[in-house]
Protein backbone atom coordinates (compact mmCIF):
# COMPACT_ATOMS: atom_id res chain seq x y z
CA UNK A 1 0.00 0.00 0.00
CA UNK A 2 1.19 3.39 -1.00
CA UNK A 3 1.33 5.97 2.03
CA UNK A 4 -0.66 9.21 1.01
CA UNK A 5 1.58 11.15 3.17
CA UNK A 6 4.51 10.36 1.23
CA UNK A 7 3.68 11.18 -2.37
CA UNK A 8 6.37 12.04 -5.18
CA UNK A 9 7.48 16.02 -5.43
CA UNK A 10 5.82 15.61 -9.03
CA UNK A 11 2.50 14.44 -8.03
CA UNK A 12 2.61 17.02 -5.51
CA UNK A 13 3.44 20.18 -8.49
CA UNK A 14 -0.02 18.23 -10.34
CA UNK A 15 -3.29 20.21 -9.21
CA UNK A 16 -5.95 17.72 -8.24
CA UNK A 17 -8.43 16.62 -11.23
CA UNK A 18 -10.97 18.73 -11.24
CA UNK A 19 -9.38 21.95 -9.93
CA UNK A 20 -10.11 24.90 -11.95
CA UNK A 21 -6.39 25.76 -12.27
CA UNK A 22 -5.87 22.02 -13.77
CA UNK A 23 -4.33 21.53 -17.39
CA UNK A 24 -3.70 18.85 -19.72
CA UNK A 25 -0.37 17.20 -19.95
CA UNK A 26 1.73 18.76 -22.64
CA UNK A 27 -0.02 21.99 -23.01
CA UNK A 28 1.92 25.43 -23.43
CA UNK A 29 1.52 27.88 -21.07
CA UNK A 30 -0.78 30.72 -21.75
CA UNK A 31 1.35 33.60 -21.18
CA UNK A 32 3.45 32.54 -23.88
CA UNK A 33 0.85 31.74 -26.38
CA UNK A 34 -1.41 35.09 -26.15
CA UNK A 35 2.00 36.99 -27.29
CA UNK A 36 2.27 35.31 -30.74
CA UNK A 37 -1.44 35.78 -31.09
CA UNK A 38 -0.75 39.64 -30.70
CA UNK A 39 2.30 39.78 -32.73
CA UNK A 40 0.21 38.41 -35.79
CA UNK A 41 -2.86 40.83 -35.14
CA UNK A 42 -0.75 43.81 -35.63
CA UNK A 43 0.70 42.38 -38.30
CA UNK A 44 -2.80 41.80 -40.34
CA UNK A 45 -3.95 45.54 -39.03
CA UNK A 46 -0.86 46.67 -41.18
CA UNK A 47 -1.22 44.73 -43.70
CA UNK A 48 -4.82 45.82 -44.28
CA UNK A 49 -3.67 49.56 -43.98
CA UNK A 50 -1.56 48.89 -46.38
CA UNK A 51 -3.94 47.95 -49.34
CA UNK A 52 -6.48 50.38 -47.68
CA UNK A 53 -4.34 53.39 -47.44
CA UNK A 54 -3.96 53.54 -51.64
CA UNK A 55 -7.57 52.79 -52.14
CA UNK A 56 -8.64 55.61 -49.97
CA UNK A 57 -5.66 58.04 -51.39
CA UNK A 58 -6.81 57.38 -54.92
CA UNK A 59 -10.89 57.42 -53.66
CA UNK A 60 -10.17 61.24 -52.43
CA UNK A 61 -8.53 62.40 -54.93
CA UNK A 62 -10.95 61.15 -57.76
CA UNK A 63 -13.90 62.46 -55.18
CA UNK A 64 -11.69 65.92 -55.32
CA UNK A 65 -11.25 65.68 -58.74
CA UNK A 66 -14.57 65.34 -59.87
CA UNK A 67 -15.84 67.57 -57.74
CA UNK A 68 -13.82 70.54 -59.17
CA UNK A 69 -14.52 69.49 -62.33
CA UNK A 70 -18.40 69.45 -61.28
CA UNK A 71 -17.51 72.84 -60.45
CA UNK A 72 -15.29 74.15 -63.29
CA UNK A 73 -18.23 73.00 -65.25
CA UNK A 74 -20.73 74.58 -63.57
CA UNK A 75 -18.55 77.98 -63.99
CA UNK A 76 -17.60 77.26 -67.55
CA UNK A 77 -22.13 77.08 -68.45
CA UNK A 78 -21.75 80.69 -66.19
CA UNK A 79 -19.59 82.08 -68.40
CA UNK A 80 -20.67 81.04 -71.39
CA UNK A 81 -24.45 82.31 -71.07
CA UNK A 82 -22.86 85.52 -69.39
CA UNK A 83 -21.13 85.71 -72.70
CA UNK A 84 -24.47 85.38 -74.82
CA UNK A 85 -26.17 87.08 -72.37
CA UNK A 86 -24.07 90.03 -72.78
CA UNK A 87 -24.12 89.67 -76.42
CA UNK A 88 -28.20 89.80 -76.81
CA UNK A 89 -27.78 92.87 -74.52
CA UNK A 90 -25.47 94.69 -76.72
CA UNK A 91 -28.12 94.44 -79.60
CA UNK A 92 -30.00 97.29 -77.30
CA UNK A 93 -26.87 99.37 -77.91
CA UNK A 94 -27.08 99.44 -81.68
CA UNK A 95 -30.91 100.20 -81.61
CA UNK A 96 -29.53 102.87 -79.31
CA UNK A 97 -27.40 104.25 -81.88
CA UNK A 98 -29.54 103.71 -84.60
CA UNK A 99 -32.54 105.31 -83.53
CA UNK A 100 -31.24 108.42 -80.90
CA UNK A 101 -27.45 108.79 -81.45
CA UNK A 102 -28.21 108.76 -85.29
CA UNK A 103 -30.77 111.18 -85.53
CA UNK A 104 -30.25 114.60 -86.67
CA UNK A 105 -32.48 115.85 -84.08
CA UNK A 106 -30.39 114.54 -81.20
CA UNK A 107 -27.22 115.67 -82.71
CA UNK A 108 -28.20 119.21 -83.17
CA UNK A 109 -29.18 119.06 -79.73
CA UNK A 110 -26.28 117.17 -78.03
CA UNK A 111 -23.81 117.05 -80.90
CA UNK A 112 -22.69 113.95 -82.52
CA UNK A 113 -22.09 110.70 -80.68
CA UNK A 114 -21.53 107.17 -80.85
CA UNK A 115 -22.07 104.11 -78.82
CA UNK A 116 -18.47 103.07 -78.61
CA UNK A 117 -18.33 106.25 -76.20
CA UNK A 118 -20.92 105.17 -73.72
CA UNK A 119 -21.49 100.92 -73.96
CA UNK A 120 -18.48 100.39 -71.19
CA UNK A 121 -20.82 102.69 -68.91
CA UNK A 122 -24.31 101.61 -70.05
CA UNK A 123 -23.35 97.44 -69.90
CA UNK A 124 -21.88 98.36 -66.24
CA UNK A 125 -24.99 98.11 -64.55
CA UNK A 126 -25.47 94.69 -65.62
CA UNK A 127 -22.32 92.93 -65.62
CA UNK A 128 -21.15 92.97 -61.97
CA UNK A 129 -22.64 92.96 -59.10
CA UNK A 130 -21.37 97.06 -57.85
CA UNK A 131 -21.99 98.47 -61.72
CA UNK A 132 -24.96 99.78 -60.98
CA UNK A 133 -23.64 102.27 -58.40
CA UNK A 134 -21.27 103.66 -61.53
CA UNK A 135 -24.90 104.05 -63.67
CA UNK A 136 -26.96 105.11 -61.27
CA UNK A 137 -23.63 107.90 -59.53
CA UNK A 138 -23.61 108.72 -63.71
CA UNK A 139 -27.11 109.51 -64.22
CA UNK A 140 -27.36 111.57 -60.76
CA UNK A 141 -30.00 108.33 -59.57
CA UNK A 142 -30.01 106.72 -56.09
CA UNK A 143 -28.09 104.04 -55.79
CA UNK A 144 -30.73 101.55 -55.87
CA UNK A 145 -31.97 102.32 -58.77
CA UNK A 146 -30.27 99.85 -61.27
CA UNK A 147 -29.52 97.41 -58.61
CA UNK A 148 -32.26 94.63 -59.51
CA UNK A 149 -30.23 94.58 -63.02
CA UNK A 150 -27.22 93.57 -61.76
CA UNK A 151 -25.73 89.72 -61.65
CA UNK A 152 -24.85 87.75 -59.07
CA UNK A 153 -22.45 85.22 -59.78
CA UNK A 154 -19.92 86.04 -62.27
CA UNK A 155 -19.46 89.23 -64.15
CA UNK A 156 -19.22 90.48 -67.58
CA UNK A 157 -17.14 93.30 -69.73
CA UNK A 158 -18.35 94.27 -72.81
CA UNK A 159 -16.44 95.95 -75.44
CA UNK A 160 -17.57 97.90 -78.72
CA UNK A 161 -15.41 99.11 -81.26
CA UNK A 162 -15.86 100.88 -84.43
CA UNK A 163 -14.21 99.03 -87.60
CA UNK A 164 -13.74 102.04 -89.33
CA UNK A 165 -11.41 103.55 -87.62
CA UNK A 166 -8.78 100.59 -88.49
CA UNK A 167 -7.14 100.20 -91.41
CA UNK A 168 -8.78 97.56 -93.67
CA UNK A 169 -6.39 95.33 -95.41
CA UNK A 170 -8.12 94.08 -98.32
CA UNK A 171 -8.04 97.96 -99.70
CA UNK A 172 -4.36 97.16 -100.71
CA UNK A 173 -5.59 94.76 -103.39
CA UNK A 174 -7.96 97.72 -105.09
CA UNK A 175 -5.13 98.20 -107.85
CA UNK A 176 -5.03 101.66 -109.25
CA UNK A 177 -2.33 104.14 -110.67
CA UNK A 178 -0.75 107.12 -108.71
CA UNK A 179 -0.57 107.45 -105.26
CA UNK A 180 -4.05 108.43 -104.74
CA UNK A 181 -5.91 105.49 -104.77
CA UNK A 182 -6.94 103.28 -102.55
CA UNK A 183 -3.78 100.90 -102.67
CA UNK A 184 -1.50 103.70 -102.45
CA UNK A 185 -2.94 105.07 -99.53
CA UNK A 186 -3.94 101.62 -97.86
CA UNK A 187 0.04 100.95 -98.24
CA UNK A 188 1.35 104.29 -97.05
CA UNK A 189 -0.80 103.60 -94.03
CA UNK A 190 0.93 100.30 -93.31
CA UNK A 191 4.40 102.27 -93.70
CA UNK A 192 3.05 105.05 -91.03
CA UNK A 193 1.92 102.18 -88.73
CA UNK A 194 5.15 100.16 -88.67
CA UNK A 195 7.41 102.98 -89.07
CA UNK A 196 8.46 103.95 -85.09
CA UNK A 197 11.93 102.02 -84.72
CA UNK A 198 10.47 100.34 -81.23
CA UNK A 199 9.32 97.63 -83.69
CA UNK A 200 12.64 97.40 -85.17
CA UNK A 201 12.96 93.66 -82.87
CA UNK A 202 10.24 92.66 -85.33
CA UNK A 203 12.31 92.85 -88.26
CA UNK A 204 15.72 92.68 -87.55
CA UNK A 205 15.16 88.78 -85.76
CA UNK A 206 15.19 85.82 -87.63
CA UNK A 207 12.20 83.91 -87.82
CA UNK A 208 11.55 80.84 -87.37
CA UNK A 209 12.05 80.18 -90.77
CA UNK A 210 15.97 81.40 -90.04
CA UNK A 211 14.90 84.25 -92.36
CA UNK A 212 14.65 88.08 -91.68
CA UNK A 213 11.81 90.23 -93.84
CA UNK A 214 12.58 94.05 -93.22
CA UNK A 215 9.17 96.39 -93.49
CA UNK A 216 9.55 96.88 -97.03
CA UNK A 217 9.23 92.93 -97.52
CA UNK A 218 6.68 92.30 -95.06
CA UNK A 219 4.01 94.82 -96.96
CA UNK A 220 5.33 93.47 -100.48
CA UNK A 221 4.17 90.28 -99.57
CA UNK A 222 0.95 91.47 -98.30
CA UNK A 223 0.05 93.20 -100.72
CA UNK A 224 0.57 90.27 -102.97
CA UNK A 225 -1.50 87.57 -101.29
CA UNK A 226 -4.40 89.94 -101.56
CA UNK A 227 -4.14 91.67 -105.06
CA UNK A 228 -5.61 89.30 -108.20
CA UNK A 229 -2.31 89.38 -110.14
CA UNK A 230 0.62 87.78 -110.53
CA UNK A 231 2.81 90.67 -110.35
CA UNK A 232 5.14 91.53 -107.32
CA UNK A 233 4.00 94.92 -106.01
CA UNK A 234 6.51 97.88 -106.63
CA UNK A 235 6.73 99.83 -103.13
CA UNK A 236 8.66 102.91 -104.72
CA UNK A 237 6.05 103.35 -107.57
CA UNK A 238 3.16 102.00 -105.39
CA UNK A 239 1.56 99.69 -108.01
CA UNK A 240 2.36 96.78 -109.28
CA UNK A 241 5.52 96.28 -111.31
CA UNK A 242 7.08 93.61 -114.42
CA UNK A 243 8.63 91.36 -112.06
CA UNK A 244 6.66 87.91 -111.38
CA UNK A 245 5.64 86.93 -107.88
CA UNK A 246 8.16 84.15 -106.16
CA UNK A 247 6.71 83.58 -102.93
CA UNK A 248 6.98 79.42 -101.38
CA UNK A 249 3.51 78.89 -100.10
CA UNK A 250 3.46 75.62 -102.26
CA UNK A 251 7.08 74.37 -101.45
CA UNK A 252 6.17 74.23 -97.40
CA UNK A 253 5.33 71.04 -95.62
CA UNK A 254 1.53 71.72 -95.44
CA UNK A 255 1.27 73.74 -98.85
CA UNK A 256 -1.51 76.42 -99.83
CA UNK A 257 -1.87 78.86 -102.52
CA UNK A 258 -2.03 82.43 -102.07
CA UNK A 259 -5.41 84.24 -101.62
CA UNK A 260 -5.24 86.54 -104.59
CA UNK A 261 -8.80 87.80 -103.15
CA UNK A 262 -10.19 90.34 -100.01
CA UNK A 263 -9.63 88.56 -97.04
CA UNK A 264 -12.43 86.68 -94.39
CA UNK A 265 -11.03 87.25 -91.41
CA UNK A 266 -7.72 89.28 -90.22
CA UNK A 267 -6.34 85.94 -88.91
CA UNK A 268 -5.65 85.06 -92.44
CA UNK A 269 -2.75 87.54 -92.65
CA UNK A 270 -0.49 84.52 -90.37
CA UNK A 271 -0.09 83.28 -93.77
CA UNK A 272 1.80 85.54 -95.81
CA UNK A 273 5.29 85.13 -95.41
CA UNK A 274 7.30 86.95 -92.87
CA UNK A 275 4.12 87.92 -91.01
CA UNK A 276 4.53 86.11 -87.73
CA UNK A 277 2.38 85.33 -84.40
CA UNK A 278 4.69 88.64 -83.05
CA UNK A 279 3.44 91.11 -85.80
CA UNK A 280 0.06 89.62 -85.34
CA UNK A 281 -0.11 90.56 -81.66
CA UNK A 282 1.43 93.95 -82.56
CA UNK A 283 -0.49 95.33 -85.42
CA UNK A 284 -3.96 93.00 -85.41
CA UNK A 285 -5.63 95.16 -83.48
CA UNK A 286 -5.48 98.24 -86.12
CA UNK A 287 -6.25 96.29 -89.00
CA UNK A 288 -9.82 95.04 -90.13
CA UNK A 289 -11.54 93.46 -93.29
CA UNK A 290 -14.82 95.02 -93.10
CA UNK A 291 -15.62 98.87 -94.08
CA UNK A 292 -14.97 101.35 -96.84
CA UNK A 293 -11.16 102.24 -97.83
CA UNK A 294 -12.35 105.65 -96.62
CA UNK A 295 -10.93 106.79 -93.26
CA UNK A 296 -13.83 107.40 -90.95
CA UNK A 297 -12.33 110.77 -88.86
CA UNK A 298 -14.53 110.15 -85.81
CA UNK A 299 -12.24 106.61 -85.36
CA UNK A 300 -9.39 106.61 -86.90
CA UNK A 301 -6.11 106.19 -85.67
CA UNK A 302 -3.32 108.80 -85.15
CA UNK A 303 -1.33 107.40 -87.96
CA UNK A 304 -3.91 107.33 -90.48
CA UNK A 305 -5.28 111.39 -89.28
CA UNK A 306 -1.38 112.10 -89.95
CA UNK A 307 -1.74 111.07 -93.76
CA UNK A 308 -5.06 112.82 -94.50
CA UNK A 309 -3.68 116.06 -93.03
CA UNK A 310 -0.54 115.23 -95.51
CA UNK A 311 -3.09 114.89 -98.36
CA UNK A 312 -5.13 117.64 -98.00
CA UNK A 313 -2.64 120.56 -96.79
CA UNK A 314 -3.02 123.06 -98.84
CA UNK A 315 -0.01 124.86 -101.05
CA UNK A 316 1.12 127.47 -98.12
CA UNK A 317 1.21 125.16 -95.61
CA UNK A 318 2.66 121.88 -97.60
CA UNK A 319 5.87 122.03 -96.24
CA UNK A 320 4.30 120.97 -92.66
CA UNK A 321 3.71 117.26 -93.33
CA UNK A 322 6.99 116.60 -95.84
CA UNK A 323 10.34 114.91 -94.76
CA UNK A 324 11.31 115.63 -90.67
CA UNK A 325 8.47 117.76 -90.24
CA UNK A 326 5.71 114.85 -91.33
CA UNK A 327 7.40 113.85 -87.66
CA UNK A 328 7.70 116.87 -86.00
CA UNK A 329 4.66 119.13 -86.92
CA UNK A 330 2.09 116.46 -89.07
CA UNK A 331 1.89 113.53 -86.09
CA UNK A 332 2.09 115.64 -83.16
CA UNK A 333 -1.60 117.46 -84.42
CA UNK A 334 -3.12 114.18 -85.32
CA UNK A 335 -2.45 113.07 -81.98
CA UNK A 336 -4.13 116.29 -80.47
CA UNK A 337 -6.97 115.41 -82.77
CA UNK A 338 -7.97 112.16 -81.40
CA UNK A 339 -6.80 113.17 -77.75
CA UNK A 340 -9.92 116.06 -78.29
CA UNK A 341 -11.92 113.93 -80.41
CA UNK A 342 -12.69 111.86 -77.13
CA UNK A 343 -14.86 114.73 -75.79
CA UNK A 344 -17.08 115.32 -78.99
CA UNK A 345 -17.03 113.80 -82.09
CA UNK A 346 -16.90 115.62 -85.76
CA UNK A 347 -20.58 116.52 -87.07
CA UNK A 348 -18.65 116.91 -90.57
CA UNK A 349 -15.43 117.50 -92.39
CA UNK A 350 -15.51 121.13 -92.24
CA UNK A 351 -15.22 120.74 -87.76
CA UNK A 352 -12.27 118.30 -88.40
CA UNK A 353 -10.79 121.00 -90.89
CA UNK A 354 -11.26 123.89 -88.13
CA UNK A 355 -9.68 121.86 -85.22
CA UNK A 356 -6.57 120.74 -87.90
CA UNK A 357 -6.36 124.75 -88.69
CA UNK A 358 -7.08 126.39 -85.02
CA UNK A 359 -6.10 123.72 -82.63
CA UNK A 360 -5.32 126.23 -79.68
CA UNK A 361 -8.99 127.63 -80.07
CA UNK A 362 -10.85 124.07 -79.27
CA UNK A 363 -11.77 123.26 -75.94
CA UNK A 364 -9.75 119.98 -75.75
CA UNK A 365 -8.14 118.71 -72.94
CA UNK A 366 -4.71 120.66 -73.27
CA UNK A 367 -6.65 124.49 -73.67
CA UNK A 368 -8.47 123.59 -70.63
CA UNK A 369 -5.77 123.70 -68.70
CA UNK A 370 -5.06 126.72 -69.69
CA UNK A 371 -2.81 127.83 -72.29
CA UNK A 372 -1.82 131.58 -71.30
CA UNK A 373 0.18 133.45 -68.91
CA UNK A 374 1.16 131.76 -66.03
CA UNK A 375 -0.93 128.87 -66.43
CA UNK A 376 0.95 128.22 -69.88
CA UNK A 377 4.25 129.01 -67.98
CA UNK A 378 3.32 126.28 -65.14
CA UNK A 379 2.95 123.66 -68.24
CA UNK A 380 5.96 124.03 -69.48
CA UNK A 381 7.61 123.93 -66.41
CA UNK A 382 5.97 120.76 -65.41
CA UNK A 383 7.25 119.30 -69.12
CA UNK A 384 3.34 119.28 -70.15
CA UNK A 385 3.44 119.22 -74.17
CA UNK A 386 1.71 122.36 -75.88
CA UNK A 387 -0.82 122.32 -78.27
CA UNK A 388 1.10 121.62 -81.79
CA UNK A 389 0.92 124.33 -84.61
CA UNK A 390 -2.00 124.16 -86.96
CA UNK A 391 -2.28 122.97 -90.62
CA UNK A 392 -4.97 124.56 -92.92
CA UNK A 393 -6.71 121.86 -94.52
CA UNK A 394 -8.73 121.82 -98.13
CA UNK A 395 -12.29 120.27 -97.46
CA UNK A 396 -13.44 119.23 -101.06
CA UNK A 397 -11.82 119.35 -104.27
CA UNK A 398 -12.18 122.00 -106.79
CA UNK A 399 -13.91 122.37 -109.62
CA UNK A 400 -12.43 120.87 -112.99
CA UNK A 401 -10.42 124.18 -114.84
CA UNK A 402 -12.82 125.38 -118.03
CA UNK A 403 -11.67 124.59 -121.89
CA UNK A 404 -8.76 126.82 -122.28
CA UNK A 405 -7.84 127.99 -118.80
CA UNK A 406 -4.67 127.02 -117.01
CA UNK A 407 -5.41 124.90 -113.66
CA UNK A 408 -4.91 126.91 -110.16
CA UNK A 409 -2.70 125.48 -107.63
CA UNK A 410 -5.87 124.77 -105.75
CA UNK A 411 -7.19 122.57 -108.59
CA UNK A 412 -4.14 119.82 -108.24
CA UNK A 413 -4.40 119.63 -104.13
CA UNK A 414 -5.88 116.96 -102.35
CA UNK A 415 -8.54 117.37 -100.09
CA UNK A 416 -10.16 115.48 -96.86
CA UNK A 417 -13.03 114.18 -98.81
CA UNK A 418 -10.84 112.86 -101.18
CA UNK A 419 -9.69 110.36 -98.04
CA UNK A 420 -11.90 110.52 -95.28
CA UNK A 421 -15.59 110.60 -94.18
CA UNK A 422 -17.55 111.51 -90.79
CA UNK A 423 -20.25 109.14 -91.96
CA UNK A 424 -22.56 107.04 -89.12
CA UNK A 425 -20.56 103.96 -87.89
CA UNK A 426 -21.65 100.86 -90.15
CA UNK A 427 -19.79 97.55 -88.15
CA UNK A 428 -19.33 97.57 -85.07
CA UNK A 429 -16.83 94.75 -82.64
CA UNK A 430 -18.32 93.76 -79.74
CA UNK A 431 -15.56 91.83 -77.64
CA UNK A 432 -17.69 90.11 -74.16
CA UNK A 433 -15.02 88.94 -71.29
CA UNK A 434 -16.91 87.25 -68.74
CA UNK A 435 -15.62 85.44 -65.09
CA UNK A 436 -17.31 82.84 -63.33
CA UNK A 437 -15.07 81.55 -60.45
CA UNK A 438 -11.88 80.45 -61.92
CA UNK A 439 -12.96 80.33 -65.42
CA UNK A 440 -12.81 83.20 -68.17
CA UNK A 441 -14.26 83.15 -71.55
CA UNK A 442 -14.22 85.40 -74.31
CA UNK A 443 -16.45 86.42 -77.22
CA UNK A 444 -15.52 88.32 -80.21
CA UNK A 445 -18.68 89.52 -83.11
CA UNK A 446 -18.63 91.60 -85.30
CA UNK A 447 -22.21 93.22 -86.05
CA UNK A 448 -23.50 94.83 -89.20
CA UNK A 449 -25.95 97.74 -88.89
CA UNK A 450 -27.19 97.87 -92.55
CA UNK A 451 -27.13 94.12 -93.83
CA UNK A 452 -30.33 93.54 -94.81
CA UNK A 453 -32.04 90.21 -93.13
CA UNK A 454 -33.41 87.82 -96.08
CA UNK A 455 -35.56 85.61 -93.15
CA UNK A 456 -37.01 88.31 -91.33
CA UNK A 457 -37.61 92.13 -91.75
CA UNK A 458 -35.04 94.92 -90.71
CA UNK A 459 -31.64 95.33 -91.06
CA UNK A 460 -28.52 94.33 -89.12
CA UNK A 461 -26.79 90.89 -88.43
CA UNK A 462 -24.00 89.26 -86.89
CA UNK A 463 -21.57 88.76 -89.42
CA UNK A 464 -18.38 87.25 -87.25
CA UNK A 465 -19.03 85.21 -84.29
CA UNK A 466 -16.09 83.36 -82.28
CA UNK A 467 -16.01 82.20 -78.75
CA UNK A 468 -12.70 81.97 -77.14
């Protein structure tokens, strides 16, 4: 018999069966086992982050992506119906001038005007959200006036500008002799306008061609797309000459043929050769396609003033607009012209001839300063340029000499009409720059006053329409 008292030191480390501490023989012990368990929880949780994190990276950033573009979209709809919007609105402008500004009654009672003068005010007061406070501050209303017309997301600019008053292009193909006619003049223009040496960069570079094409060059080749001959243009006798036109339009890796016709659009002119994306930028916005070859006075550009003041000088005071004084005396006045032409513009040729001949007795900008006594003396201290020295001007041509008389030296003189007319604006370019958020658009039409509708009654209709 075994004595209970004296039991093994094993049997004594075994809890009794049934004991609630009592394990199995050969188990591990727990503290050892809940570790590893741990170790490989943490190492799932990463593991999980890991394929999560990229998911979710790439899940926010479409979700941001999309939403911006939800949002650029929404903007980019804004801006285009601002654009339209602002377009429909502008048709009130030319009903404006056609039936006030244009009407002899209003101009003998408020002199002549034109819409380019007042649209930037008028379209104020509906395309921003503070432009009726500039209307209503204009037209000595209270504030609150306008306000109901105003937007409120986004805003719009609207633009107008006469066509007439740039040179149009397609005038240099009207062939003629002497240096009267339209090609003459249309050319001479083109010389004024790229004359000042800060455009020298233009044509001294190289091209991308490797090429440079001096001013001379650059009109020559103008002149020849447009004309409908075959014969290079002679730019001392200003018509064509005997030589044969050698241009490379067909030898290019995307060949075309020269025009040889008037022009659609201005942008055309970026394919004559040497005429570049840098000229474009420069001179584009002076040139046109639409219009007479006539130089409209109320619109016209310094340049172009200069060379009907040239033309219609008379004998006494010819020697004002030739060599260094053309510089000197001729540009200086045309300048003061369109500086006072911004106050009123001409009712006819004969005003334009009185301002050319009397500049210092207009109220323009410079006499109402004050040009006497110490007033005049303050000016010219402060460097302020005077009012330039007048040119008498012939207004229309004389009559033909009668069988057997000897002509006048009146009777061979140019004179404004010869060049220029104060006529109504015809075509107008409305240019609409509207902002919705971070998006801009821009609209450029160009509108024709007198083109008769074939669909429905009345006159006027877009003839250019691009949206930018």
């Amino acid at each position: 018999m075994t004595d209970p008292d004296r039991t093994s030191p094993a049997a004594q480390d075994q809890p009794a069966a049934g004991h609630l501490g009592a394990r199995k023989p050969g188990a591990r012990k727990p503290g050892k086992r809940g570790g590893r368990e741990h170790g490989v929880a943490i190492l799932m949780v990463l593991a999980c982050l890991a394929v999560l994190m990229p998911f979710t990276a790439a899940f926010s950033y479409t979700t941001r992506v999309d939403w911006q573009a939800a949002i650029n979209l929404r903007d980019e709809v804004t801006a285009r119906n601002l654009n339209r919007g602002g377009l429909r609105l502008s048709l009130l402008l030319f009903e404006l001038q056609r039936m006030v500004f244009n009407q002899k009654q209003f101009r003998s009672m408020m002199g002549t005007w034109d819409i380019t003068q007042v649209a930037p005010y008028l379209m104020s007061a509906f395309g921003s959200k503070d432009g009726h406070e500039g209307i209503s501050g204009l037209a000595g209303l209270d504030a609150s006036t306008f306000k109901d017309l105003a937007i409120d997301n986004g805003s719009f600019e609207v633009r107008v500008e006469a066509e007439s008053g740039k040179l149009n292009v397609n005038c240099v193909g009207k062939a003629g002799q002497g240096k009267d006619s339209p090609q003459a003049r249309a050319v001479e223009t083109l010389i004024a306008m790229l004359m000042p040496t800060l455009y020298d960069p233009l044509f001294d570079e190289e091209k991308a061609d490797g090429q440079r094409y001096p001013r001379s060059q650059v009109i020559q080749a103008i002149v020849d797309y447009i004309d409908d001959d075959l014969k290079s243009y002679d730019m001392i006798r200003l018509q064509s000459g005997s030589a044969q036109e050698r241009y490379r339009y067909t030898e290019i890796f995307d060949p075309y043929q020269p025009r040889n016709a008037p022009l659609d659009s201005i942008e055309e002119l970026n394919l004559v050769e040497g005429v570049d994306d840098d000229i474009m930028m420069t001179f584009a916005a002076d040139l046109t396609v639409y219009g007479s070859c006539k130089v409209n006075l109320n619109f016209a550009s310094a340049d172009q003033i200069a060379l009907v003041l040239r033309h219609a000088a008379t004998a006494e005071d010819k020697w004002k607009t030739e060599g260094d004084n053309f510089l000197l005396k001729t540009l200086p006045l045309a300048r003061y012209i369109v500086d006072q032409r911004v106050l009123t513009l001409f009712a006819d040729m004969k005003a334009f001839a009185e301002v050319a001949e009397s500049p210092d007795k207009v109220a323009g900008p410079m006499a109402m300063l004050g040009q006497g006594g110490a007033n005049s003396n303050a000016m010219r201290a402060a460097g302020m340029p005077k009012i330039p020295e007048g040119i008498k001007l012939r207004v229309e041509a004389g009559e033909a000499p009668k069988e057997g008389e000897a002509k006048k030296p009146d009777d061979v003189e140019g004179s404004v009409s010869d060049l220029a007319t104060v006529a109504p604006e015809r075509i107008y370019r409305v240019e609409i720059i509207s902002e919705a958020g971070a998006v801009k658009k821009r609209l450029t039409a160009v509108y024709d006053m007198q083109f008769v509708r074939a669909q429905t009654k009345g006159t006027g209709a877009w003839i250019y329409y691009r949206e930018d």
